[in-house]
N, C-alpha and C. Protein backbone atom coordinates (compact mmCIF):
# COMPACT_ATOMS: atom_id res chain seq x y z
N UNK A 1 110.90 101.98 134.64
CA UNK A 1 110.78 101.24 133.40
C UNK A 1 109.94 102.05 132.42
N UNK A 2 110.62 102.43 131.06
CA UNK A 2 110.01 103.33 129.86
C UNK A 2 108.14 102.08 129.65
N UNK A 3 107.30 103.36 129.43
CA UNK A 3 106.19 102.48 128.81
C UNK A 3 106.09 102.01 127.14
N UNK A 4 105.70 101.09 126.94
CA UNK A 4 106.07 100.11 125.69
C UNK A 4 105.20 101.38 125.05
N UNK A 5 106.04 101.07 123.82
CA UNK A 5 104.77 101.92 122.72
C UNK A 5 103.44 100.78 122.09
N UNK A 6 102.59 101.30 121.84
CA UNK A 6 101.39 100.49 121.60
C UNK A 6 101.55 100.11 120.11
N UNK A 7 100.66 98.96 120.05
CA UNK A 7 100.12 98.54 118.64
C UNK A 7 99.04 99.37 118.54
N UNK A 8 98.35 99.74 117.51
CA UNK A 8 97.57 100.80 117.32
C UNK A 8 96.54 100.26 116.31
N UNK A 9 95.33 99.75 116.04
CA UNK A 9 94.21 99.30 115.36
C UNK A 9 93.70 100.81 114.95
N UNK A 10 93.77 101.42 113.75
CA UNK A 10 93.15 102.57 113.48
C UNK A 10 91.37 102.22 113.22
N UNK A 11 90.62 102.47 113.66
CA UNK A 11 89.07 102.58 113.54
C UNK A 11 88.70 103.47 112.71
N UNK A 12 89.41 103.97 111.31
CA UNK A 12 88.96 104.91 110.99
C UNK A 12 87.51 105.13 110.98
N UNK A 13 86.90 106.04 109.84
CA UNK A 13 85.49 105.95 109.66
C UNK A 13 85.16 104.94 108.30
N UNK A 14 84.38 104.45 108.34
CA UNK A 14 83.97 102.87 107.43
C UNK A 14 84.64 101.57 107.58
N UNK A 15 86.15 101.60 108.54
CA UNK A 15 85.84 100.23 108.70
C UNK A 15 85.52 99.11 109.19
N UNK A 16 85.94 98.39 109.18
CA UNK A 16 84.79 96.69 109.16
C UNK A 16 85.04 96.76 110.88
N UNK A 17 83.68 96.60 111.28
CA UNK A 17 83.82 96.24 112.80
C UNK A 17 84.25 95.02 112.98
N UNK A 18 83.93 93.80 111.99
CA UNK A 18 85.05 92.71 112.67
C UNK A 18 85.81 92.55 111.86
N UNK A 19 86.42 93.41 111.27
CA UNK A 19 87.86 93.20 110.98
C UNK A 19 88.53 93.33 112.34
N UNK A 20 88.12 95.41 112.63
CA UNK A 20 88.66 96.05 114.01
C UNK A 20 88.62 94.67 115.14
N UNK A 21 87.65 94.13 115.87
CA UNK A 21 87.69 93.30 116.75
C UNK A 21 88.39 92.32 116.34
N UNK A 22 88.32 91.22 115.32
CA UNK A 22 88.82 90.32 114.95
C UNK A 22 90.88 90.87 114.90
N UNK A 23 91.30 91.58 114.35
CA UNK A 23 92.53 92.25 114.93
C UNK A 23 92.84 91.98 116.64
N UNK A 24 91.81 92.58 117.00
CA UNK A 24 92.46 93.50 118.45
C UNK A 24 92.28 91.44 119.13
N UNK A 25 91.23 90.71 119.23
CA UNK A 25 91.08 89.47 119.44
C UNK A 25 92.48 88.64 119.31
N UNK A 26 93.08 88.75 117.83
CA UNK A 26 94.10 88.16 117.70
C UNK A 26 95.19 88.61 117.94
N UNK A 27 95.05 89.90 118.13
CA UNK A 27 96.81 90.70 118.84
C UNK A 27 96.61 90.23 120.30
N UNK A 28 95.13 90.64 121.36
CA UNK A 28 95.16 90.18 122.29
C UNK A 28 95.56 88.92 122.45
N UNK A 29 95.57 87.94 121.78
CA UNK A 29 95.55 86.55 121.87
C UNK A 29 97.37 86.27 122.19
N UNK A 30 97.95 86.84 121.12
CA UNK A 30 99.24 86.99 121.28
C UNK A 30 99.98 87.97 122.30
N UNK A 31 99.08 88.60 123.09
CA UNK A 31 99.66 89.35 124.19
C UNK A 31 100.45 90.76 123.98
N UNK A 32 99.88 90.93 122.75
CA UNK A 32 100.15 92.36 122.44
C UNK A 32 99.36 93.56 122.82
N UNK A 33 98.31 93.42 123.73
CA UNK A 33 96.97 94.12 123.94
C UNK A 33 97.08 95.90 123.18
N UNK A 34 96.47 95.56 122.09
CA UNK A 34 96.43 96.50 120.99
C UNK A 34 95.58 97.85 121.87
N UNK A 35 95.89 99.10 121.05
CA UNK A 35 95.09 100.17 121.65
C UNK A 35 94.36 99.93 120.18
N UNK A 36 92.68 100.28 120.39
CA UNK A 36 91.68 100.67 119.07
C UNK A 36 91.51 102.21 119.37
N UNK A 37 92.06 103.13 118.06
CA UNK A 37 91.58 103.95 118.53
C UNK A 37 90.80 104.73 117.12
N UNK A 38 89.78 105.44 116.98
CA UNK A 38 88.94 105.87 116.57
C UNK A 38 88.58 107.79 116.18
N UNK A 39 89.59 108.52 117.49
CA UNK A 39 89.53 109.90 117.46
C UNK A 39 90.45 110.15 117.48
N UNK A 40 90.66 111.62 116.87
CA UNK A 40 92.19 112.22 117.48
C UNK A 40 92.70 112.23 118.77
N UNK A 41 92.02 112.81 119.73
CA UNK A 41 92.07 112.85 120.71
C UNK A 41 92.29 111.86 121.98
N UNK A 42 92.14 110.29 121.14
CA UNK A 42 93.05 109.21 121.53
C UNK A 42 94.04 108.87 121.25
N UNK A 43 94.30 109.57 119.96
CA UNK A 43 95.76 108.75 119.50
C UNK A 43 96.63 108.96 120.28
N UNK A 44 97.41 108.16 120.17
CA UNK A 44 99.15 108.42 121.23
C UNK A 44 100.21 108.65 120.69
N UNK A 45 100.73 109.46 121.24
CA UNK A 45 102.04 110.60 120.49
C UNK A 45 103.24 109.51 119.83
N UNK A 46 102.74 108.55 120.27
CA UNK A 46 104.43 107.51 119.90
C UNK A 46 103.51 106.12 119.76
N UNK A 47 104.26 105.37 118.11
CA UNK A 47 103.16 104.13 118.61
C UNK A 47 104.30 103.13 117.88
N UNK A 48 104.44 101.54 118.19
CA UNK A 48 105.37 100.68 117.85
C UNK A 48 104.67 100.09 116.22
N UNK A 49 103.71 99.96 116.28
CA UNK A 49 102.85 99.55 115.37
C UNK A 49 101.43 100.44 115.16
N UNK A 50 100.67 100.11 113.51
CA UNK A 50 99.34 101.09 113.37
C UNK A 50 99.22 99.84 112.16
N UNK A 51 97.81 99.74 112.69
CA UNK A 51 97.27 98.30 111.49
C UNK A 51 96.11 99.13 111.21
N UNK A 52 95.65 99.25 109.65
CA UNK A 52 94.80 99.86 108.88
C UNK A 52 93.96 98.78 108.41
N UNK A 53 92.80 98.71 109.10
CA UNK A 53 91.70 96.98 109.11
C UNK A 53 91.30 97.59 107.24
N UNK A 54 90.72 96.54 107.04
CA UNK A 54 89.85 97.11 105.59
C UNK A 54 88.49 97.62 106.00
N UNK A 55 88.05 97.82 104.44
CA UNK A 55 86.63 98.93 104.68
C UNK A 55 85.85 98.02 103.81
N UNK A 56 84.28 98.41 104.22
CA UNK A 56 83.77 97.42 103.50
C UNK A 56 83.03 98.87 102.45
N UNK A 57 83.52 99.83 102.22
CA UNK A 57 83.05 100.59 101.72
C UNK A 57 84.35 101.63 100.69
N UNK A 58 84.60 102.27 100.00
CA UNK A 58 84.99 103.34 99.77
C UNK A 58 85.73 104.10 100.68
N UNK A 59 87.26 104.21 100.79
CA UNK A 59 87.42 104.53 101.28
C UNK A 59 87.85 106.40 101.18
N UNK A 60 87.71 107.24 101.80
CA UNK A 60 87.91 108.64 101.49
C UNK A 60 88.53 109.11 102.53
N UNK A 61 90.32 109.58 102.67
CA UNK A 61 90.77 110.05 103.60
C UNK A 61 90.20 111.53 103.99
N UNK A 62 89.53 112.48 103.46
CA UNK A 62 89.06 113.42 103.51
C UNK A 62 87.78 113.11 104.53
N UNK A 63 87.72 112.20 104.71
CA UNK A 63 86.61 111.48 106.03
C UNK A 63 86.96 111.71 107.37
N UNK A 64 88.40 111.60 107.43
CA UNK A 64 88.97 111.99 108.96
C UNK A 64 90.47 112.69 108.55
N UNK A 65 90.48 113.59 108.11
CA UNK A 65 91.63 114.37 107.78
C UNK A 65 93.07 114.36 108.99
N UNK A 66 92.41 114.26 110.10
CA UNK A 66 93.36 113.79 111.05
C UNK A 66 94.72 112.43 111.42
N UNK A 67 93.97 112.03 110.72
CA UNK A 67 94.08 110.45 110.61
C UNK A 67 96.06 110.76 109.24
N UNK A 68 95.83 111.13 108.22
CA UNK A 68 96.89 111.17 107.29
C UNK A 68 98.17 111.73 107.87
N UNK A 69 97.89 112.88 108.61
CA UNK A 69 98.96 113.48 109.34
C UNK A 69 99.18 113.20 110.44
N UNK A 70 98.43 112.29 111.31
CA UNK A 70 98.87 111.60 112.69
C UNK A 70 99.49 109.86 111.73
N UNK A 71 99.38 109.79 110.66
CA UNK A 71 100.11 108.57 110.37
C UNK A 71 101.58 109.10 110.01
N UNK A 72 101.53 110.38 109.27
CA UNK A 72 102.72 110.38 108.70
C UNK A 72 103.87 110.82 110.27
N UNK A 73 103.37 111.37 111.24
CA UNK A 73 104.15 111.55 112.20
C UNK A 73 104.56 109.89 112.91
N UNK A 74 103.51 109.38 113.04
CA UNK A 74 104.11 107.90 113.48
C UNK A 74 105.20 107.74 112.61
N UNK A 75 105.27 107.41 111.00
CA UNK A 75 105.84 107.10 110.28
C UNK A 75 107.31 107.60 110.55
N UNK A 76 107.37 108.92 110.53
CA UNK A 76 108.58 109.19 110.92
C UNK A 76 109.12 108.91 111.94
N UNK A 77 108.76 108.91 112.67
CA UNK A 77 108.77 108.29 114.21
C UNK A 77 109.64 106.83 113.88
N UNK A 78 109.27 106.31 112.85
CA UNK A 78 109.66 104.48 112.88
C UNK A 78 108.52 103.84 113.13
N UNK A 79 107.37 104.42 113.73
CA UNK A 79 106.35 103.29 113.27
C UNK A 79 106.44 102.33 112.27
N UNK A 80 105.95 101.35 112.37
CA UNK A 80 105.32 100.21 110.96
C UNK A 80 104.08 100.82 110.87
N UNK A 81 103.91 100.74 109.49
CA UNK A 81 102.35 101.05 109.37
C UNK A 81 102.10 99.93 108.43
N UNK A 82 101.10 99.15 108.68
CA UNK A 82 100.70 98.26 107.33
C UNK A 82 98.73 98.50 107.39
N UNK A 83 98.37 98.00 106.44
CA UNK A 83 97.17 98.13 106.12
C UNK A 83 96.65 96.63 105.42
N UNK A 84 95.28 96.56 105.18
CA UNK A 84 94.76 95.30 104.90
C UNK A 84 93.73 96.09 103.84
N UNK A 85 93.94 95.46 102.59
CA UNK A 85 92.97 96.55 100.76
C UNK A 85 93.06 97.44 101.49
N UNK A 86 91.90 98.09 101.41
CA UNK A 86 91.44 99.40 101.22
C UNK A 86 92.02 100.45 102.58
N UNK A 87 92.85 99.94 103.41
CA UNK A 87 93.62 100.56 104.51
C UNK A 87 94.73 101.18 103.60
N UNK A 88 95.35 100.72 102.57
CA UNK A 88 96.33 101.55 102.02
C UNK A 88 96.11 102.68 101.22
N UNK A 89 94.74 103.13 100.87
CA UNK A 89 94.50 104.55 100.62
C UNK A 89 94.85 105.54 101.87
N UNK A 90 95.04 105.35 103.04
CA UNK A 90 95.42 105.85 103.98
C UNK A 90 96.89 106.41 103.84
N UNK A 91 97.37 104.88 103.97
CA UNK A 91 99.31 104.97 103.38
C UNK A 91 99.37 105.91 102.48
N UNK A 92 98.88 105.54 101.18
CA UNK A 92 99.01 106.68 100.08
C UNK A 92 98.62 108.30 100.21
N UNK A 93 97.42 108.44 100.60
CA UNK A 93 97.20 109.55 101.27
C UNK A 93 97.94 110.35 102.30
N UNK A 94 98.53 109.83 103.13
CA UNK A 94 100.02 110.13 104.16
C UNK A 94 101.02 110.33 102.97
N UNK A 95 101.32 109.56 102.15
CA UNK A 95 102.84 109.77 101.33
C UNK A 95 103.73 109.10 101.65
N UNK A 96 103.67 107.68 102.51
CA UNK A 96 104.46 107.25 104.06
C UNK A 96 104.73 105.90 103.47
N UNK A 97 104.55 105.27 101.81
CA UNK A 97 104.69 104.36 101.14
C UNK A 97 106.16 103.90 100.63
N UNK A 98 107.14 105.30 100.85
CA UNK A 98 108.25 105.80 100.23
C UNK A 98 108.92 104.77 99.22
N UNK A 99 108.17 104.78 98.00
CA UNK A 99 108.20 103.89 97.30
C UNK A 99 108.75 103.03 97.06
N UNK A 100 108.02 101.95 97.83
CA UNK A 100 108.50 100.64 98.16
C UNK A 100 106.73 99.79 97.21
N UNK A 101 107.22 98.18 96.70
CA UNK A 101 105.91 98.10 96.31
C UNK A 101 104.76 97.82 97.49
N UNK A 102 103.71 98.18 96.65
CA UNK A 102 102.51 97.70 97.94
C UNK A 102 101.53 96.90 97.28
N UNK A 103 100.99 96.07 98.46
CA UNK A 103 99.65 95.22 97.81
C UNK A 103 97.97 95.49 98.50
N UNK A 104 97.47 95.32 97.07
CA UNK A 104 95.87 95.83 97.81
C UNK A 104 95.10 94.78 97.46
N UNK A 105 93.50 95.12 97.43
CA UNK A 105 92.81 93.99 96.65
C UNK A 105 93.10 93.99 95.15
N UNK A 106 92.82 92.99 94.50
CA UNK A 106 92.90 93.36 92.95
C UNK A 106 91.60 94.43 92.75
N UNK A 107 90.39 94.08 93.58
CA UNK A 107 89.43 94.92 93.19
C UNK A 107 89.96 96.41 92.78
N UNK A 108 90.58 96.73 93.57
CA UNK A 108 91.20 98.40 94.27
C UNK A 108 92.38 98.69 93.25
N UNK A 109 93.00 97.77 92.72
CA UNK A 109 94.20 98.30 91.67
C UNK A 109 93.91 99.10 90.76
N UNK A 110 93.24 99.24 89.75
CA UNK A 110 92.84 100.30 89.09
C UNK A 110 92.68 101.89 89.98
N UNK A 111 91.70 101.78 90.72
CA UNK A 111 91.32 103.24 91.55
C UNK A 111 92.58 103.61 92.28
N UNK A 112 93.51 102.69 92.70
CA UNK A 112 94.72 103.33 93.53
C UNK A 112 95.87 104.33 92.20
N UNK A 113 96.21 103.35 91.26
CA UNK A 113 96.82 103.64 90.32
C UNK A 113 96.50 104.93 89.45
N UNK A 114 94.77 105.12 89.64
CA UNK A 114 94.50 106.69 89.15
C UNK A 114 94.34 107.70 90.38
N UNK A 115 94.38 107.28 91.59
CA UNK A 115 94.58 108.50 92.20
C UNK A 115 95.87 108.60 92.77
N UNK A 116 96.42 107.55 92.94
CA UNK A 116 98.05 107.55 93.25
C UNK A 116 99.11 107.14 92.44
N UNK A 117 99.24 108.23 91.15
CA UNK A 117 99.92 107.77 90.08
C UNK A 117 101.49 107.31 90.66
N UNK A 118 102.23 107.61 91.83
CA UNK A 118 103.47 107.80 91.64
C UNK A 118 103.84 105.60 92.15
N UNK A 119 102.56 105.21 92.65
CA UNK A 119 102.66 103.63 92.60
C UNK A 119 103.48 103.01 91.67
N UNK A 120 104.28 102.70 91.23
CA UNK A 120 104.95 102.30 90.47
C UNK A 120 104.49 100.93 90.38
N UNK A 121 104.65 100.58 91.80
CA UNK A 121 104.59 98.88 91.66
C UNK A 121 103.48 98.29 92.46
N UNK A 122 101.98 97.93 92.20
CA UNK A 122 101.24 97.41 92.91
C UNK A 122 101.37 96.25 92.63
N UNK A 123 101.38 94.96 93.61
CA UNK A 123 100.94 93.43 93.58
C UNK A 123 99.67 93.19 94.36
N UNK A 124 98.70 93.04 93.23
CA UNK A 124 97.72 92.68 93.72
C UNK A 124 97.48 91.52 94.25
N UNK A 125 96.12 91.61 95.31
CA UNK A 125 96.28 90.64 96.17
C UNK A 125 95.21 89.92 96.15
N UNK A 126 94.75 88.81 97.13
CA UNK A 126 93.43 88.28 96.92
C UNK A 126 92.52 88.93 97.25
């Protein structure tokens, strides 16, 4: 029997520890038992899902440079990738948005729109 591909909780660097737990709590709950992973050197070559928690800070993909190009390979792969605000500077940073619209905080609409001009369509969110 093939092993399932994982749900994947990215830990980048800054975000919310209970977002991360509060995720992995409620995927566990539903019996999805999420992988959290945090380094390169955990990620897994193939993943079914990758949830991008929010940050309670600024987010800067240049923080874990690893992280953009292990998304965009999921991506191709068929991963889902979704994100929660400030997880979609990640998306954008990958390029892995293929312009489709996306939603962030309203806080964040302005700053996405000047560093990711090709957004066409943000719906901001609560």
């Amino acid at each position: 029997m093939p092993l399932q591909q994982p749900t994947v909780i990215l830990n980048y660097p800054g975000s919310m520890p209970s977002a991360v737990l509060g995720l992995n709590d409620i995927l566990s709950h539903a019996g999805l038992a999420p992988l959290t992973v945090a380094q390169p050197d955990l990620a897994p070559a193939h993943t079914r899902t990758v949830i991008l928690p929010p940050s309670a800070r600024e987010v800067h993909p240049s923080d874990a440079p690893w992280v953009t190009g292990w998304l965009a390979e999921q991506s191709a792969q068929g991963a889902l990738i979704c994100s929660a605000c400030t997880g979609l500077h990640w998306i954008a940073a990958a390029g892995i948005d293929r312009g489709r619209p996306v939603t962030t905080h309203w806080g964040l609409e302005t700053r996405i729109r000047l560093e990711y001009p090709r957004f066409s369509s943000i719906l901001p969110g609560w």
